[in-house]
Protein backbone atom coordinates (compact mmCIF):
# COMPACT_ATOMS: atom_id res chain seq x y z
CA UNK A 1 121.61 10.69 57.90
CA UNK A 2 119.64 12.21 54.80
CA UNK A 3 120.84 15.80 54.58
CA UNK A 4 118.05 18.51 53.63
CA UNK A 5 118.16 20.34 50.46
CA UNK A 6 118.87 23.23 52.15
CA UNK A 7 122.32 21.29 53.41
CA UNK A 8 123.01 20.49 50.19
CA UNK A 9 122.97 23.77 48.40
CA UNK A 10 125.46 24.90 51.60
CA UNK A 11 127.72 23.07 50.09
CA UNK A 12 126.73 23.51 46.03
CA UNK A 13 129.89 23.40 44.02
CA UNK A 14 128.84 23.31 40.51
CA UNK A 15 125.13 24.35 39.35
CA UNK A 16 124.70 22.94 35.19
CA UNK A 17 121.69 24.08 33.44
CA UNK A 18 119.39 22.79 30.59
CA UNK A 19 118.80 25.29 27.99
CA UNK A 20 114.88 24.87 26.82
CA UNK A 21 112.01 24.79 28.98
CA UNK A 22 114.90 26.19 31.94
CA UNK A 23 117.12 28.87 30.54
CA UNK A 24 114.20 29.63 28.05
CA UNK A 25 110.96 28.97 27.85
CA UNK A 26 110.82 25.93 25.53
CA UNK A 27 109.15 27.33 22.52
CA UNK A 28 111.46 26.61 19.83
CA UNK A 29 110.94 29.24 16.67
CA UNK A 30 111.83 28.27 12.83
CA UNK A 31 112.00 30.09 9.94
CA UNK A 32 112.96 29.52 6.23
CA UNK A 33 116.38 28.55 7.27
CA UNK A 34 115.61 26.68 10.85
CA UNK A 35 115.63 27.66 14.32
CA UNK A 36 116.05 31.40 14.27
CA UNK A 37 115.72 33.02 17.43
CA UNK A 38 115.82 31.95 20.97
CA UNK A 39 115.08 34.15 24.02
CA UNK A 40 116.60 34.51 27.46
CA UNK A 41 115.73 36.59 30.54
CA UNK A 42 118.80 39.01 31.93
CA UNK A 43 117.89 38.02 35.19
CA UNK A 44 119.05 34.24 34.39
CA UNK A 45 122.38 35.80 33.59
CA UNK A 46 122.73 37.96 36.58
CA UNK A 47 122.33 34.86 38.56
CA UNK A 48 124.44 32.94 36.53
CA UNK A 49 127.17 35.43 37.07
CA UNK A 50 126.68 36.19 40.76
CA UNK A 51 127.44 32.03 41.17
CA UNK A 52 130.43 32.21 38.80
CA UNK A 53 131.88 35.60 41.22
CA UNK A 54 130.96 33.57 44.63
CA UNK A 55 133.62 30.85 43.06
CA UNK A 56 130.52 28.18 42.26
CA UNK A 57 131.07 26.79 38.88
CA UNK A 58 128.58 27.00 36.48
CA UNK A 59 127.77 24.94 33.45
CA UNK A 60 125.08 24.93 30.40
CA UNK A 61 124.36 21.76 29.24
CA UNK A 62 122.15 20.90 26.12
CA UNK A 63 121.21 18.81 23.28
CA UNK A 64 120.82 21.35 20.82
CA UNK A 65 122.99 23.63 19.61
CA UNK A 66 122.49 27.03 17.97
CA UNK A 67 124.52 30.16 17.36
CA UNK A 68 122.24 31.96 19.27
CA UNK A 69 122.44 29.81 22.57
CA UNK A 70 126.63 30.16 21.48
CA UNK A 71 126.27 33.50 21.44
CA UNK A 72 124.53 34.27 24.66
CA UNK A 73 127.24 31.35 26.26
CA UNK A 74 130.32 33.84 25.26
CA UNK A 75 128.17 36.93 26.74
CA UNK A 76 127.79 35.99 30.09
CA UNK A 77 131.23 34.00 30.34
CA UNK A 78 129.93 30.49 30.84
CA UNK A 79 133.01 28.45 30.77
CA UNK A 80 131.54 24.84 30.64
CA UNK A 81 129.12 24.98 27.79
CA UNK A 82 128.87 21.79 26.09
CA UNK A 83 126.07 21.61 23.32
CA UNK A 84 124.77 19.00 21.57
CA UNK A 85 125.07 16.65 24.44
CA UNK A 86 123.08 13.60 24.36
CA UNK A 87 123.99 12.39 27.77
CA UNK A 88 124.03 14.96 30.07
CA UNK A 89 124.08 12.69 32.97
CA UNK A 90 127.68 11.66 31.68
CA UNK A 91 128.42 14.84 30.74
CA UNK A 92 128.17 16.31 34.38
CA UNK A 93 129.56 13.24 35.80
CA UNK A 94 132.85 13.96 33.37
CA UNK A 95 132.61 18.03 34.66
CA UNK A 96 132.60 16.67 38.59
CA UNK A 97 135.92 15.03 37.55
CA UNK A 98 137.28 17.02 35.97
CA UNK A 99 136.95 19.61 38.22
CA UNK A 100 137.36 17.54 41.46
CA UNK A 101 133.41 17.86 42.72
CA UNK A 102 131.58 15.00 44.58
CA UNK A 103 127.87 14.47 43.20
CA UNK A 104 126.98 15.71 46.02
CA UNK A 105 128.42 19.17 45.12
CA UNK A 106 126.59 19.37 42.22
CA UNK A 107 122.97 20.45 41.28
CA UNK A 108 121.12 19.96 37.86
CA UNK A 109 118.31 22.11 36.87
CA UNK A 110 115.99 20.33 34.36
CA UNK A 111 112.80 20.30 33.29
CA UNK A 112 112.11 17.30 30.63
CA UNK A 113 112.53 13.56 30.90
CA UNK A 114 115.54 13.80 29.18
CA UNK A 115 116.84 15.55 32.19
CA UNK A 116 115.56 13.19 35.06
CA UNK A 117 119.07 10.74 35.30
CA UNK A 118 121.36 14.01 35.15
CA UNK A 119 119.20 15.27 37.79
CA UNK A 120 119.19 12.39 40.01
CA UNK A 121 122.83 11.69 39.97
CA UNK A 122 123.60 15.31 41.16
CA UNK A 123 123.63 16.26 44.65
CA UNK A 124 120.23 18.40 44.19
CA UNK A 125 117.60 17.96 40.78
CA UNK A 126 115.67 21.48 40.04
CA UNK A 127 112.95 22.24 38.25
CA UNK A 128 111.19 25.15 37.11
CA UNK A 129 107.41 25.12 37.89
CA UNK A 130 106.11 24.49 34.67
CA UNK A 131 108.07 21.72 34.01
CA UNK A 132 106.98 18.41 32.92
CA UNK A 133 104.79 16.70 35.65
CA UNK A 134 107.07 13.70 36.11
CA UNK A 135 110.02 15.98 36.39
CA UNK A 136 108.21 18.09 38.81
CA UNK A 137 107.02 15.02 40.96
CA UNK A 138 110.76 13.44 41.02
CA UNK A 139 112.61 16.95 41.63
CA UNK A 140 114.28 17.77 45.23
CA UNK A 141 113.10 20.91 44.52
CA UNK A 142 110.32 22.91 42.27
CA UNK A 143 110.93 26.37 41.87
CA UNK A 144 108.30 28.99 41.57
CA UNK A 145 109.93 30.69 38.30
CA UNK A 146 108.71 28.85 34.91
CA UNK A 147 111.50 28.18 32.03
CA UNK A 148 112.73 31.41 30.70
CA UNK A 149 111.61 33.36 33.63
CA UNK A 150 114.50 33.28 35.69
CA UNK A 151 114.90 30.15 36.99
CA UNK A 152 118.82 30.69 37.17
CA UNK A 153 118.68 33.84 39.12
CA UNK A 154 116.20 32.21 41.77
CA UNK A 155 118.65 29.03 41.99
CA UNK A 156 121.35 31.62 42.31
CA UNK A 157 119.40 33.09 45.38
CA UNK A 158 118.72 29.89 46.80
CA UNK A 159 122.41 28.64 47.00
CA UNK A 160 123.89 32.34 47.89
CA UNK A 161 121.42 32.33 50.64
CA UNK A 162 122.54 28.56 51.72
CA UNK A 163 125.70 29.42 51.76
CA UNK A 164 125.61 32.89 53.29
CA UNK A 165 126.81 34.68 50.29
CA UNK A 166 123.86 36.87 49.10
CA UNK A 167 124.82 39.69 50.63
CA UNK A 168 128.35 39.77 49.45
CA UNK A 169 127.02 38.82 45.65
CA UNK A 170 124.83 41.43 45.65
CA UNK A 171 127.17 43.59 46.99
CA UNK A 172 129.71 43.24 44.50
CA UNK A 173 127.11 42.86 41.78
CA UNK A 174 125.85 47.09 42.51
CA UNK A 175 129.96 47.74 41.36
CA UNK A 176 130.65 48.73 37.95
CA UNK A 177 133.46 45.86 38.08
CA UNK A 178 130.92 43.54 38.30
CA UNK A 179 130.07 43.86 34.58
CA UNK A 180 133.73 44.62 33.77
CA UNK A 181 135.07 40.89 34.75
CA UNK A 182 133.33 39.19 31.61
């Protein structure tokens, strides 16, 4: 029996993230001295630290690495941040072990071809709506947010809500505490 997405995020574990074109919105800026600024919506990390409180792990994985992506990593408490990854697939699949979570447990949100075997090894592939139209066809689900928009905090919704923990995340997320635990 195929289970419905909706199923599957009932019983999410672990939610890993590419960075550009999902955390941000894939424009990469340079100056004199290289990449020099990156930006990220709050929302993303709201959502990223609702999961994290609700006892879902979450993980950032990318191929680049910056001190700004670093730096935003350490501000939000992301404990499984592994940049510069070239295989994210393998990457995850290590994570799962590690931390004793079936592929099934697991989603991937994506939104390049670089993404798609990551994405289809998980439990659940995600991708933000302006992701790239292979990605988008091959996804189990396409969210309405774009890259940088905050794609996190609606996959946060949609597994809180799946697993009957929105109101309690939200809940704890109005407390002063909630800020206080990073």
């Amino acid at each position: 029996m195929t289970l419905s997405v909706q199923q599957r995020l009932a019983v999410t574990r672990l939610v890993a993230f590419d960075v550009d074109g999902v955390l941000t919105d894939g424009r990469l800026y340079y100056g004199p001295d290289g990449e020099s600024l990156k930006v990220f919506h709050v929302r993303d990390g709201v959502g990223m630290k609702l999961l994290a409180d609700q006892g879902i792990a979450v993980a950032v994985i990318s191929a680049k690495d910056s001190p700004m992506l670093a730096r935003r990593m350490q501000d939000l408490g992301v404990q499984h941040y592994f940049p510069g990854t070239k295989d994210k697939q393998a990457c995850i699949q290590a994570l799962c072990q590690a931390l004793g979570i079936d592929a099934e447990q697991a989603v991937f949100v994506g939104d390049d071809m670089v993404d798609l075997v990551a994405m289809g090894w998980c439990g659940v592939g995600m991708a933000p709506a302006d992701a790239y139209p292979i990605v988008q066809k091959q996804a189990d689900l396409l969210l309405s947010s774009k890259g940088g928009e905050g794609v996190a905090r609606e996959v946060a919704d949609l597994i809180l809500n799946a697993q009957n923990q929105y109101d309690s995340a939200y809940a704890l997320s109005a407390t002063p505490e909630f800020e206080r635990r990073r």
